[in-house]
PDB file of N, CA and C in Angstrom:
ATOM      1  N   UNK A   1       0.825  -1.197   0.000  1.00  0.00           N
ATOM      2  CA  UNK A   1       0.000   0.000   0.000  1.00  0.00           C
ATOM      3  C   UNK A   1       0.869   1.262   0.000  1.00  0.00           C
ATOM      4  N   UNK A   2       1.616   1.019   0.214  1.00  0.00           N
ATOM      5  CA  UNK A   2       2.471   2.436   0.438  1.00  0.00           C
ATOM      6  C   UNK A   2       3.249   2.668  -0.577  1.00  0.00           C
ATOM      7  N   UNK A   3       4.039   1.685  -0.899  1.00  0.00           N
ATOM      8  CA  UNK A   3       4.118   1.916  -2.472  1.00  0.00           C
ATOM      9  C   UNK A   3       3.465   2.213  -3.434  1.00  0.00           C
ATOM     10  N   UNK A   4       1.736   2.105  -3.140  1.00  0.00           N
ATOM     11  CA  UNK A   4       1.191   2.315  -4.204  1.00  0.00           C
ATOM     12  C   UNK A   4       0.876   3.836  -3.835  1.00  0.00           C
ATOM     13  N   UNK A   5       0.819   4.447  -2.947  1.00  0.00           N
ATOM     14  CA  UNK A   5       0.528   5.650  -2.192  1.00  0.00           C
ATOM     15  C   UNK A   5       2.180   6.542  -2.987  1.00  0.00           C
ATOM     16  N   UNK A   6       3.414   6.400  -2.639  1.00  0.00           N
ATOM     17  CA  UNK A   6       4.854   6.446  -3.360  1.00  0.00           C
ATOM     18  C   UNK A   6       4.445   6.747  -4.464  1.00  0.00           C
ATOM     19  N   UNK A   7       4.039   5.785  -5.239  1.00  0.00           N
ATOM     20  CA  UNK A   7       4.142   5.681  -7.015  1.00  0.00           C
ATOM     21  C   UNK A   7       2.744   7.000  -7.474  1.00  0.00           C
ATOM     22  N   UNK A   8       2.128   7.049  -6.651  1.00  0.00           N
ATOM     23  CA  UNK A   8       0.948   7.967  -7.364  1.00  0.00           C
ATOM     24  C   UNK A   8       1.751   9.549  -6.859  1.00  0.00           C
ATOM     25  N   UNK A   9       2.193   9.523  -5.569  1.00  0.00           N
ATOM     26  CA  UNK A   9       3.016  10.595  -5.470  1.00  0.00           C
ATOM     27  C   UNK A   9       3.783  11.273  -6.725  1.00  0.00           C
ATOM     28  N   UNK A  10       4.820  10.356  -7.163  1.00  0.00           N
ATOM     29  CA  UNK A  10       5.563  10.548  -7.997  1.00  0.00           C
ATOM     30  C   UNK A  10       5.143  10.530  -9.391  1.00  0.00           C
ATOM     31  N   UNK A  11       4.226  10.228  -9.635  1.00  0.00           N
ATOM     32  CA  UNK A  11       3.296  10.306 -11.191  1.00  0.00           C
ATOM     33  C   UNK A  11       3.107  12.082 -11.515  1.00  0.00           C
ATOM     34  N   UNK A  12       2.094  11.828 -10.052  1.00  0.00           N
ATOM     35  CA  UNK A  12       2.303  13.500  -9.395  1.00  0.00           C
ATOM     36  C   UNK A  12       2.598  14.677  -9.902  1.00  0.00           C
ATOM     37  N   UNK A  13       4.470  14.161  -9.365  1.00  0.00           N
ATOM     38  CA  UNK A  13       5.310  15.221  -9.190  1.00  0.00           C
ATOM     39  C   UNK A  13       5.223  15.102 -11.263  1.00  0.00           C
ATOM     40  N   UNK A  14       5.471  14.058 -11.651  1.00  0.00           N
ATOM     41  CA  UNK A  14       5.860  13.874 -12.990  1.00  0.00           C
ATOM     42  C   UNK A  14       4.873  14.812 -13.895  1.00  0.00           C
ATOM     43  N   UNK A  15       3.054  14.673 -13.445  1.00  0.00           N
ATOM     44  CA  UNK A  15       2.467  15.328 -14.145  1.00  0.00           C
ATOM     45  C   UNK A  15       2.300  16.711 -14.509  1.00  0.00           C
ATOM     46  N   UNK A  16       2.648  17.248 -12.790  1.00  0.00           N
ATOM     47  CA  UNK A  16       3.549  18.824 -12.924  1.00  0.00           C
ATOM     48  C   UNK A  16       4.389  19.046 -13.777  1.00  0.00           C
ATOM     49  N   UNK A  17       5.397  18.224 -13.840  1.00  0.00           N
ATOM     50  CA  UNK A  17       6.624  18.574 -15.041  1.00  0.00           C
ATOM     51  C   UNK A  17       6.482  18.635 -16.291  1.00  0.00           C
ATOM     52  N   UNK A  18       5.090  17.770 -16.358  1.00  0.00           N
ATOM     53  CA  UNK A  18       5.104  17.688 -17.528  1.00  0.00           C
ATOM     54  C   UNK A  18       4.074  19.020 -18.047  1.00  0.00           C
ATOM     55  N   UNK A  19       3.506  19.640 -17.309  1.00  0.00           N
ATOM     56  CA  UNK A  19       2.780  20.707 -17.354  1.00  0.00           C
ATOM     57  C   UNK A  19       3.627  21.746 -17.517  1.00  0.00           C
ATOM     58  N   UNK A  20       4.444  21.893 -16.482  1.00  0.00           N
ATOM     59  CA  UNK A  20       5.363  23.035 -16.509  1.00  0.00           C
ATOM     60  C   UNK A  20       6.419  22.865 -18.217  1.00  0.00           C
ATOM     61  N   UNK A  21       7.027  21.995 -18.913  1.00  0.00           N
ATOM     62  CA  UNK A  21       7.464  21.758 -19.427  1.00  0.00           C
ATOM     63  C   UNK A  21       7.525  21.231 -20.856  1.00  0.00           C
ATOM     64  N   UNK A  22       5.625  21.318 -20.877  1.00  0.00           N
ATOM     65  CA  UNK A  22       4.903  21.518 -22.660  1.00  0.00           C
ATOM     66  C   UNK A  22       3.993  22.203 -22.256  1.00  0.00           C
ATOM     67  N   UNK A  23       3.998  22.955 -23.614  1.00  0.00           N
ATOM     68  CA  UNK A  23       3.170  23.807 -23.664  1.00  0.00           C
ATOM     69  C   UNK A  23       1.965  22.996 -24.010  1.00  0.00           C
ATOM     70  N   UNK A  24       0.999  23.703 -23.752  1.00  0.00           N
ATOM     71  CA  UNK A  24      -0.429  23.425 -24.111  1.00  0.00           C
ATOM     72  C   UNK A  24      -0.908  22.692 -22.898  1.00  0.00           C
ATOM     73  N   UNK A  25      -0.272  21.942 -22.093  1.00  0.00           N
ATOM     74  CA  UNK A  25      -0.716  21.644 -20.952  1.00  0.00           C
ATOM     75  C   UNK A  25      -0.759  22.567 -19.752  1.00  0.00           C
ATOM     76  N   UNK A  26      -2.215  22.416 -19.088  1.00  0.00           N
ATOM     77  CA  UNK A  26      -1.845  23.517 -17.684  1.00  0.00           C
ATOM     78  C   UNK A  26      -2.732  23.066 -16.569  1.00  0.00           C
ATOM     79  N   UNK A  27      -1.762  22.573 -15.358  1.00  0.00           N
ATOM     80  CA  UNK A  27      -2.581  22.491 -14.297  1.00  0.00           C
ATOM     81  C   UNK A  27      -2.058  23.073 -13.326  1.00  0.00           C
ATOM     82  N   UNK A  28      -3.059  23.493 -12.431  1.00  0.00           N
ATOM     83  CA  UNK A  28      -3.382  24.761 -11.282  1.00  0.00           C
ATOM     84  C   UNK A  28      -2.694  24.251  -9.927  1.00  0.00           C
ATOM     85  N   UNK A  29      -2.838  23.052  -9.315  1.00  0.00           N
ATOM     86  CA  UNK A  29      -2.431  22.557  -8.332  1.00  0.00           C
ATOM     87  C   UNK A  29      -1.532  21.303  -8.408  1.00  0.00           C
ATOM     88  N   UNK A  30      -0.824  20.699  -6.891  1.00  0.00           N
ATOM     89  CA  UNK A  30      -0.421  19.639  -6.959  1.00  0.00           C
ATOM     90  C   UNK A  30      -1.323  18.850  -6.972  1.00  0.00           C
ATOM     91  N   UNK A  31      -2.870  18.972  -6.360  1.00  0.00           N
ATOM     92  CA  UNK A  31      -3.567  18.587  -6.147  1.00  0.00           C
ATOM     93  C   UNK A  31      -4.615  17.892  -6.984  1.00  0.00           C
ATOM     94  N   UNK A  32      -4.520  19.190  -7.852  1.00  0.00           N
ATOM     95  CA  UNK A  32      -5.342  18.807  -9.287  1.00  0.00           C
ATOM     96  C   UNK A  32      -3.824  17.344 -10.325  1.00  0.00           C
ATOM     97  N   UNK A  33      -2.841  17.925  -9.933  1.00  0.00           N
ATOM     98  CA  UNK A  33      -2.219  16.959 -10.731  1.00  0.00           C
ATOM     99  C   UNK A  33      -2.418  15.106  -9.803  1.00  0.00           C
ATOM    100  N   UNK A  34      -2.306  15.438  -8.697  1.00  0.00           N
ATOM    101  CA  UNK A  34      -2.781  13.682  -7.968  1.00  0.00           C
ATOM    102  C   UNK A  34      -3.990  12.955  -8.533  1.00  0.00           C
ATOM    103  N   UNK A  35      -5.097  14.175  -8.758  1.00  0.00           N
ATOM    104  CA  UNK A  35      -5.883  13.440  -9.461  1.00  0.00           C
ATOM    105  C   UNK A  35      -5.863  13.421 -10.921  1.00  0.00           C
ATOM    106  N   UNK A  36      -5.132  13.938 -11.723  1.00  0.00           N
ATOM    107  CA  UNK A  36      -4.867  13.958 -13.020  1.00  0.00           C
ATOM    108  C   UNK A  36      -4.424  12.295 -12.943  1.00  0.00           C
ATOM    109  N   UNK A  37      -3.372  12.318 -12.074  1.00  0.00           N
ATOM    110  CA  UNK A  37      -2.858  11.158 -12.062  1.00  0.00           C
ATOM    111  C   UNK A  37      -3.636   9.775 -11.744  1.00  0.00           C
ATOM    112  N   UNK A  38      -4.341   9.466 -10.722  1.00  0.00           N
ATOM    113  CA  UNK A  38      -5.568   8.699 -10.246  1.00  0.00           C
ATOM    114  C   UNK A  38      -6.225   8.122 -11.675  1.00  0.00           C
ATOM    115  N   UNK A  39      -6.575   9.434 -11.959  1.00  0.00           N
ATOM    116  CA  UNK A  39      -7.965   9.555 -13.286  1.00  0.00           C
ATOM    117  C   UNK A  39      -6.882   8.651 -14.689  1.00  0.00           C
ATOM    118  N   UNK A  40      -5.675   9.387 -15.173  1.00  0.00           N
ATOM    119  CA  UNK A  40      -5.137   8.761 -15.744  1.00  0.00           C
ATOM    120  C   UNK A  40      -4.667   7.007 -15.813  1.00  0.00           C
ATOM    121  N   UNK A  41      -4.536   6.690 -14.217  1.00  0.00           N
ATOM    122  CA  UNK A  41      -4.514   5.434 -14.245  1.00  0.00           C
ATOM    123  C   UNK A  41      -5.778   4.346 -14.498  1.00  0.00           C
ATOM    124  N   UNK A  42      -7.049   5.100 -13.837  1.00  0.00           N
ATOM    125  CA  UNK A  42      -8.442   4.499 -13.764  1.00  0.00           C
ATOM    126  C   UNK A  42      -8.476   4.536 -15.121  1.00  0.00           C
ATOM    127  N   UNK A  43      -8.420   5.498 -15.935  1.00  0.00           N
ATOM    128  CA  UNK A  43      -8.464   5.161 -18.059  1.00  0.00           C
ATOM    129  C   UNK A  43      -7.663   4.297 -18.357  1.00  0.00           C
ATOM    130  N   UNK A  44      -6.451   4.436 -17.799  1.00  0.00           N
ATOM    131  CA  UNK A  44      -5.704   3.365 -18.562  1.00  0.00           C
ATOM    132  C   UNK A  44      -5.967   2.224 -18.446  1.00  0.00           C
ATOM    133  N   UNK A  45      -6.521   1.933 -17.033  1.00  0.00           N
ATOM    134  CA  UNK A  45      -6.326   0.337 -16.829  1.00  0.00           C
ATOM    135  C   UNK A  45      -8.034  -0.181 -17.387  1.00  0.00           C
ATOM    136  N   UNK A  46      -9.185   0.531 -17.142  1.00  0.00           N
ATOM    137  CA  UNK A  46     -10.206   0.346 -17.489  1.00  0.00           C
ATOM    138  C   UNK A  46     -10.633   0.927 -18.683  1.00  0.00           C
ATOM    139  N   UNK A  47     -10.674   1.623 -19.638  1.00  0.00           N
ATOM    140  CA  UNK A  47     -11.315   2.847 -20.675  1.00  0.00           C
ATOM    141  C   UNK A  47      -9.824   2.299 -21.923  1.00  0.00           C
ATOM    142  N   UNK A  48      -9.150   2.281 -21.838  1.00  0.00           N
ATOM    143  CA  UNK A  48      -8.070   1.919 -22.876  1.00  0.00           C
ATOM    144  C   UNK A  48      -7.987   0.341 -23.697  1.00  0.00           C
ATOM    145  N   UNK A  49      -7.924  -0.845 -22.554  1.00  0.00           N
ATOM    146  CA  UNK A  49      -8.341  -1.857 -23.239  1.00  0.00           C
ATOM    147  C   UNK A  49      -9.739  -2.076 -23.903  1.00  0.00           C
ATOM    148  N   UNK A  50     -11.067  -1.229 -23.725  1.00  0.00           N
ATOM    149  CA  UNK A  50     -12.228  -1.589 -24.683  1.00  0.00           C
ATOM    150  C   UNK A  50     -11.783  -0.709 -25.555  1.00  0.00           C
ATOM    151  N   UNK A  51     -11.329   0.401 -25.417  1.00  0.00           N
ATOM    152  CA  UNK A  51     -11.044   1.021 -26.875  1.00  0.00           C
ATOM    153  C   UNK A  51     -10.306   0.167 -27.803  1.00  0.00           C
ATOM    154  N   UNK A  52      -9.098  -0.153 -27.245  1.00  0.00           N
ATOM    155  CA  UNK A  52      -8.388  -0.514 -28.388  1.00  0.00           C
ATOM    156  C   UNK A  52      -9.265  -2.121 -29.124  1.00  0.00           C
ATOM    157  N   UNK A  53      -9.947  -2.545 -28.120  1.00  0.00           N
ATOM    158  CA  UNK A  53     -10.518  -3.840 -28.968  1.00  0.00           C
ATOM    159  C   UNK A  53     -11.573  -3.588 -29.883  1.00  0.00           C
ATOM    160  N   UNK A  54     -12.352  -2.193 -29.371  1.00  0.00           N
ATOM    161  CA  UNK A  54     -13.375  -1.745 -30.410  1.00  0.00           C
ATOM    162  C   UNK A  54     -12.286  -1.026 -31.666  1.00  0.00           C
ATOM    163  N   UNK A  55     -11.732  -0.410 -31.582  1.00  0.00           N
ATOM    164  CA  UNK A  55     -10.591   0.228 -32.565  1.00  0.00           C
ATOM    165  C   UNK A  55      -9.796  -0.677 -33.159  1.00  0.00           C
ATOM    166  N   UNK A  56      -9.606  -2.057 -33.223  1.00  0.00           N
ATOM    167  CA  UNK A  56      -8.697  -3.221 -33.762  1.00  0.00           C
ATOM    168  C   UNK A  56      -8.486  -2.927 -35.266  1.00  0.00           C
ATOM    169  N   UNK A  57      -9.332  -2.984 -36.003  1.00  0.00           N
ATOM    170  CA  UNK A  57      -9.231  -3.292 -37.586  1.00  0.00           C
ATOM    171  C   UNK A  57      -9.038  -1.824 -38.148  1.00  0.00           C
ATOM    172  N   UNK A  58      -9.173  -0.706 -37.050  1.00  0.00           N
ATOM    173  CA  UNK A  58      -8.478   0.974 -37.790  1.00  0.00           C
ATOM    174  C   UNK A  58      -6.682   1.018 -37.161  1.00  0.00           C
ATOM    175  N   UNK A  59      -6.965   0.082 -36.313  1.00  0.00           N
ATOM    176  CA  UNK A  59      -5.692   0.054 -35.400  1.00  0.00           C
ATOM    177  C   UNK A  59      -4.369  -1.131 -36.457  1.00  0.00           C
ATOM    178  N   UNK A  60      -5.196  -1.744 -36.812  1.00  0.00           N
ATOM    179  CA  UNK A  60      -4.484  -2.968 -37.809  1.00  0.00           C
ATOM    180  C   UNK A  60      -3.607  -2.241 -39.592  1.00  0.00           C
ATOM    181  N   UNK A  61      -5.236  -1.233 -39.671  1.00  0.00           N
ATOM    182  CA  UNK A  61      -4.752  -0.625 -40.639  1.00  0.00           C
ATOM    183  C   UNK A  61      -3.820   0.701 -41.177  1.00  0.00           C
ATOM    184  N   UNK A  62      -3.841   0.721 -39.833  1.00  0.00           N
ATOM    185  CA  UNK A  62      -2.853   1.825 -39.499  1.00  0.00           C
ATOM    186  C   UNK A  62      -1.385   1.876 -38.752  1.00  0.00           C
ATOM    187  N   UNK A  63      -1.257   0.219 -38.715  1.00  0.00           N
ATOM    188  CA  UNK A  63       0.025  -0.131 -38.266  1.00  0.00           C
ATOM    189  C   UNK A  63       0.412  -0.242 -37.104  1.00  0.00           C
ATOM    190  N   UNK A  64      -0.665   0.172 -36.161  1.00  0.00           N
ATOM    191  CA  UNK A  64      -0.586   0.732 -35.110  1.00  0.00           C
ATOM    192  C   UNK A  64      -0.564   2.181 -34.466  1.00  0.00           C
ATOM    193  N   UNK A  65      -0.187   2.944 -35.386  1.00  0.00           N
ATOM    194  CA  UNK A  65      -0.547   4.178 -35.353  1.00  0.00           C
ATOM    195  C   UNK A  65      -1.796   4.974 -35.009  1.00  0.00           C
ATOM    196  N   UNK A  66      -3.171   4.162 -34.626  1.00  0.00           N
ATOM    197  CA  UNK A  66      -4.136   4.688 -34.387  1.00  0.00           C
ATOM    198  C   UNK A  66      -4.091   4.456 -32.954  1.00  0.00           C
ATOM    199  N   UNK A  67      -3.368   4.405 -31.972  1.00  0.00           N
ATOM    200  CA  UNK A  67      -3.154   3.994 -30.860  1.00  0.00           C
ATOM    201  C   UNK A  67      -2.571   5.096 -30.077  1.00  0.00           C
ATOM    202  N   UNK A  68      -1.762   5.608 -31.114  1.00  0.00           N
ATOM    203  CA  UNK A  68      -1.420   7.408 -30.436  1.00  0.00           C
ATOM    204  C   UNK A  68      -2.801   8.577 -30.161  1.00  0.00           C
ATOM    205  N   UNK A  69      -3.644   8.254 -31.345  1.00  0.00           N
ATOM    206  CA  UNK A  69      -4.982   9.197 -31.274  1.00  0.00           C
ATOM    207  C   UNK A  69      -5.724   8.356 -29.992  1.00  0.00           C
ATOM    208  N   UNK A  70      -5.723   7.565 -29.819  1.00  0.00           N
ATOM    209  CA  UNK A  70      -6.329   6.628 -28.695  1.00  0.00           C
ATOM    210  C   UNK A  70      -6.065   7.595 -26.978  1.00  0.00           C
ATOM    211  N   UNK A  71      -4.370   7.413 -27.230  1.00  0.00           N
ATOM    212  CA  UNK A  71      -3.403   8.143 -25.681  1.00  0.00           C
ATOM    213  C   UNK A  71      -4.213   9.493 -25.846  1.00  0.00           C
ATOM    214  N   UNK A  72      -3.933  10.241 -26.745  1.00  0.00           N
ATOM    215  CA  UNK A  72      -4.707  11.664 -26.926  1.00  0.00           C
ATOM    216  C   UNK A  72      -6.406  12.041 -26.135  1.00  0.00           C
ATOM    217  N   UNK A  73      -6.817  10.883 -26.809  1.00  0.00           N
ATOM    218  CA  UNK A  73      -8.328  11.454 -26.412  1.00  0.00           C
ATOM    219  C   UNK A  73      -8.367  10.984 -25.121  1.00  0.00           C
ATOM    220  N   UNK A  74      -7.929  10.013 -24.436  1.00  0.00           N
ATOM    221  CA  UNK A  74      -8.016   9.827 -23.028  1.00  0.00           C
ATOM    222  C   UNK A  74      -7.297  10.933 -22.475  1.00  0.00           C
ATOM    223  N   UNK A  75      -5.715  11.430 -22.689  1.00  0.00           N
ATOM    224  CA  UNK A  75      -5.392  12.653 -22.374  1.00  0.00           C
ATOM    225  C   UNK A  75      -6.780  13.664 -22.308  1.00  0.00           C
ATOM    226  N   UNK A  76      -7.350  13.738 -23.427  1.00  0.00           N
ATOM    227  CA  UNK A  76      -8.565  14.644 -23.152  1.00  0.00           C
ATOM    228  C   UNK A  76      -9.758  14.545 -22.403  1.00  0.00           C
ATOM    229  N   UNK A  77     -10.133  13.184 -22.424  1.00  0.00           N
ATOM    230  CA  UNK A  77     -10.991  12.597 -21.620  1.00  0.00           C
ATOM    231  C   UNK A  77     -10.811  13.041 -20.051  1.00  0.00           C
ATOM    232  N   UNK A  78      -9.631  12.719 -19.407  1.00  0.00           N
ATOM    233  CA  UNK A  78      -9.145  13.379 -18.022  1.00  0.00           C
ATOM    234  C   UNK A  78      -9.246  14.745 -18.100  1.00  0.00           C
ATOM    235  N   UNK A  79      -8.823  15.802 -18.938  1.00  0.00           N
ATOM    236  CA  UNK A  79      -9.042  16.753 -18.876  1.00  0.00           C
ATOM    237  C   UNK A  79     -10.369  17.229 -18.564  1.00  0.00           C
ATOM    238  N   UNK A  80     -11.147  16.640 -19.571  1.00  0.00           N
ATOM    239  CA  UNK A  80     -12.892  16.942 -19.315  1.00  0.00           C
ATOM    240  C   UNK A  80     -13.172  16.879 -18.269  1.00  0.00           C
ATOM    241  N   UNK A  81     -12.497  15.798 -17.078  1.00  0.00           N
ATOM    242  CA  UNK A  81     -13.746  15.375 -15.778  1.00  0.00           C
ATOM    243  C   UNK A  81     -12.585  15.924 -14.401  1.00  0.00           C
ATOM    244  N   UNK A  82     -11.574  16.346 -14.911  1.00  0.00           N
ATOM    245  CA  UNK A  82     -10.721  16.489 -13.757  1.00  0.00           C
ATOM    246  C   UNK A  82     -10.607  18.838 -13.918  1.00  0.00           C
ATOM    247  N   UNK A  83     -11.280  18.856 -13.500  1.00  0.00           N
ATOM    248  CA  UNK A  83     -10.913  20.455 -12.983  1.00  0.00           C
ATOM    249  C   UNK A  83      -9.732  21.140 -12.654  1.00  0.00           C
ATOM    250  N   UNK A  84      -9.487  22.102 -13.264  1.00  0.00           N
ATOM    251  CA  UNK A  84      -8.004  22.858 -13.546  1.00  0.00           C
ATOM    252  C   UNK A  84      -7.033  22.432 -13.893  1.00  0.00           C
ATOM    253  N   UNK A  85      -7.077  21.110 -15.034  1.00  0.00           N
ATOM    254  CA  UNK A  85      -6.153  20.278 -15.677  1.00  0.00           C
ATOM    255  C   UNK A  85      -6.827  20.720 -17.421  1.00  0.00           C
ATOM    256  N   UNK A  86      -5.715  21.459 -17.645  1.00  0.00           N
ATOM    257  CA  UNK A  86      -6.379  21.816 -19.601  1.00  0.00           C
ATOM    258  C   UNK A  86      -5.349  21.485 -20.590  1.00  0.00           C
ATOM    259  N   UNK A  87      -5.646  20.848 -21.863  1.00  0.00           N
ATOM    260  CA  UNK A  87      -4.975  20.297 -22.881  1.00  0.00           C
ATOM    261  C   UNK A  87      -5.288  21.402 -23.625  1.00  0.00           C
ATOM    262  N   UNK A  88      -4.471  21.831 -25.045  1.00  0.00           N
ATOM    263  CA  UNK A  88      -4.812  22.268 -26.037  1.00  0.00           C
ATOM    264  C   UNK A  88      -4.162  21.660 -27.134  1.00  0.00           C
ATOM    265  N   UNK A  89      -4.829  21.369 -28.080  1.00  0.00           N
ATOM    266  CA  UNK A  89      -3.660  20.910 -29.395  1.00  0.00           C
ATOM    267  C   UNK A  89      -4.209  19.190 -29.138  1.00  0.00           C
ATOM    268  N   UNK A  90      -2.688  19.039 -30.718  1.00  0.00           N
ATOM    269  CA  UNK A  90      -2.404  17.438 -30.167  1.00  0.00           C
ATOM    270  C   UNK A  90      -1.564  16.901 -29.504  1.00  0.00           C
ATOM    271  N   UNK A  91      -0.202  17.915 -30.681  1.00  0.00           N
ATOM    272  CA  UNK A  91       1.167  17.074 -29.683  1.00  0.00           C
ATOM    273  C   UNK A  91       1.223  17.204 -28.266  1.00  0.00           C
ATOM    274  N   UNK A  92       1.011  18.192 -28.055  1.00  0.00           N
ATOM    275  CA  UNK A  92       1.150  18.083 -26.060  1.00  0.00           C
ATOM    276  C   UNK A  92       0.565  17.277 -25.496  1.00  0.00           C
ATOM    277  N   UNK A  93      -1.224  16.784 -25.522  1.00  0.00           N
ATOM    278  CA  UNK A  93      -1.292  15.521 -25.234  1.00  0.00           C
ATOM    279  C   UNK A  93      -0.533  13.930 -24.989  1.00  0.00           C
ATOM    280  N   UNK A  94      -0.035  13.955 -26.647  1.00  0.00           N
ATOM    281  CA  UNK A  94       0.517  12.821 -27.035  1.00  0.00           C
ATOM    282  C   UNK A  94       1.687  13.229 -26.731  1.00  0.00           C
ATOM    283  N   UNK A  95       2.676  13.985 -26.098  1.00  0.00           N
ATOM    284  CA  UNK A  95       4.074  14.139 -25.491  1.00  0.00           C
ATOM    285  C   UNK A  95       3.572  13.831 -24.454  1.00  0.00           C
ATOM    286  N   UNK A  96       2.751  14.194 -23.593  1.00  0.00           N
ATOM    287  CA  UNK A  96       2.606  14.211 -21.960  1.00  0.00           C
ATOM    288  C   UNK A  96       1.988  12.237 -21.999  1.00  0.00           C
ATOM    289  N   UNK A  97       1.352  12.141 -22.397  1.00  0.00           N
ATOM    290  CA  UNK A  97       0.841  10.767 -22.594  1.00  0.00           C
ATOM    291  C   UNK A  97       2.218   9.662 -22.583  1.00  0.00           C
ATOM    292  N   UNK A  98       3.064   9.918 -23.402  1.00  0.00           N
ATOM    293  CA  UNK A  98       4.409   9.246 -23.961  1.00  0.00           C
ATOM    294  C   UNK A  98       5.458   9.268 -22.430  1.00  0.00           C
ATOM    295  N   UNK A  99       5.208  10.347 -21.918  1.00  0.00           N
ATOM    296  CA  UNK A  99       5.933  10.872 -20.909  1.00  0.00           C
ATOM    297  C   UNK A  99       5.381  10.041 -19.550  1.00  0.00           C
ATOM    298  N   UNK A 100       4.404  10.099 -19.558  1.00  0.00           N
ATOM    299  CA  UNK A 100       3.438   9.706 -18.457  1.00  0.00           C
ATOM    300  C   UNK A 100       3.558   8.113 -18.471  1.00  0.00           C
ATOM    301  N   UNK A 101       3.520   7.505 -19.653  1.00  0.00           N
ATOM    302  CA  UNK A 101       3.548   5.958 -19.628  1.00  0.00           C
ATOM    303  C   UNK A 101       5.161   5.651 -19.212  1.00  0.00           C
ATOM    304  N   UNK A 102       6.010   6.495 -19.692  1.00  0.00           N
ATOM    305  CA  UNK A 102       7.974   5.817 -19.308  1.00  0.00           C
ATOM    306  C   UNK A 102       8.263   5.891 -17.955  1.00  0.00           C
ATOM    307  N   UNK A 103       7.279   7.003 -17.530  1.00  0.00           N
ATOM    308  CA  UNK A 103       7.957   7.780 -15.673  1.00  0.00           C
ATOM    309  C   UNK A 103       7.014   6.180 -15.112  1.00  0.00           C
ATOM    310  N   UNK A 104       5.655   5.672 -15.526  1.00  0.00           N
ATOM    311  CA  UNK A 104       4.477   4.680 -14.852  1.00  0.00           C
ATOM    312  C   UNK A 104       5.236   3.601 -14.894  1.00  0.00           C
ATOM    313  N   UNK A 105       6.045   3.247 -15.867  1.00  0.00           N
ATOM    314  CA  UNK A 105       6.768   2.060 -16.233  1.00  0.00           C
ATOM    315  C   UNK A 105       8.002   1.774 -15.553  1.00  0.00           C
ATOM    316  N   UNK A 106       8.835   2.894 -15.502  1.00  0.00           N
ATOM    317  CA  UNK A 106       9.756   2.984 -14.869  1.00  0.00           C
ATOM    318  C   UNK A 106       9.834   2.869 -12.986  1.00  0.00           C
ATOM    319  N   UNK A 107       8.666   3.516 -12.783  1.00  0.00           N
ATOM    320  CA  UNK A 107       8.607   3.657 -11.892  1.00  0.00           C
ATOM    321  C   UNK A 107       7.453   1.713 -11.109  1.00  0.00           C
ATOM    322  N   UNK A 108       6.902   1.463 -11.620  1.00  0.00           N
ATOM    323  CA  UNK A 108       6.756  -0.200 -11.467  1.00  0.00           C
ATOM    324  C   UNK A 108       7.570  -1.100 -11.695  1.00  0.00           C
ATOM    325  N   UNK A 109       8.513  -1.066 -12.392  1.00  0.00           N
ATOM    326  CA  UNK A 109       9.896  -1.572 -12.097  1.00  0.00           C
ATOM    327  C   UNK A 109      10.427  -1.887 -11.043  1.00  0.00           C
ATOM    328  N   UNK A 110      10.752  -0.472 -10.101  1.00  0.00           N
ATOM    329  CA  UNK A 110      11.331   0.134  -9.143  1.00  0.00           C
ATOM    330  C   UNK A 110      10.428  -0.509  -8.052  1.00  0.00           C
ATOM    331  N   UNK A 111       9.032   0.275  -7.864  1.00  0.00           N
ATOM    332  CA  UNK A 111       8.011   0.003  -6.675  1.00  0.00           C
ATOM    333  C   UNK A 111       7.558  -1.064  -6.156  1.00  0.00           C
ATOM    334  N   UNK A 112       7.354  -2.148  -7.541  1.00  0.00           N
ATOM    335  CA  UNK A 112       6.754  -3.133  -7.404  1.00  0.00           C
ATOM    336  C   UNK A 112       7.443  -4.617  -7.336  1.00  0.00           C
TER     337      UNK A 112
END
């Protein structure tokens, strides 16, 4: 438990950075970023696998490449339901998304 308490910390700190450090992203608090973070994991682990199985045969035909617009709209999706967390654009999404999965990965390595 405390590791898992650790690892959301540090998602956290990560989602700040990643705010402070692309443009088009902007969030207001640390606070708002814990739950940026929360919300981001609850999509990923639940809201990401039905997408991609409903998305298979645009996902097939696209090499995989339809899987980046996938990270994006959940990037946006959190934005919508999480307050004083704002996207604009694409790439910043899909940088902060890219960013967000190496620090999650890296950091379950480590924690877990």
């Amino acid at each position: 438990m405390v590791n898992f308490i650790i690892k959301y910390l540090l998602i956290a700190l990560a989602v700040m950075a990643g705010a402070r450090y692309i443009n088009g992203i902007v969030i207001d608090s640390f606070s708002t970023s814990l739950m940026v973070a929360i919300a981001m994991g609850f999509v990923n682990t639940f809201l990401k696998p039905i997408l991609k199985i409903i998305s298979l045969p645009i996902t097939f035909l696209t090499l995989g490449l339809f899987l980046l617009v996938i990270n994006v709209v959940l990037v946006y999706l959190v934005a919508y339901f999480v307050q004083g967390f704002t996207v604009h654009g694409f790439i910043p999404p899909l940088l902060f998304s890219f960013g967000l999965s190496i620090i999650s990965t890296i950091l379950g390595w480590i924690l877990d």
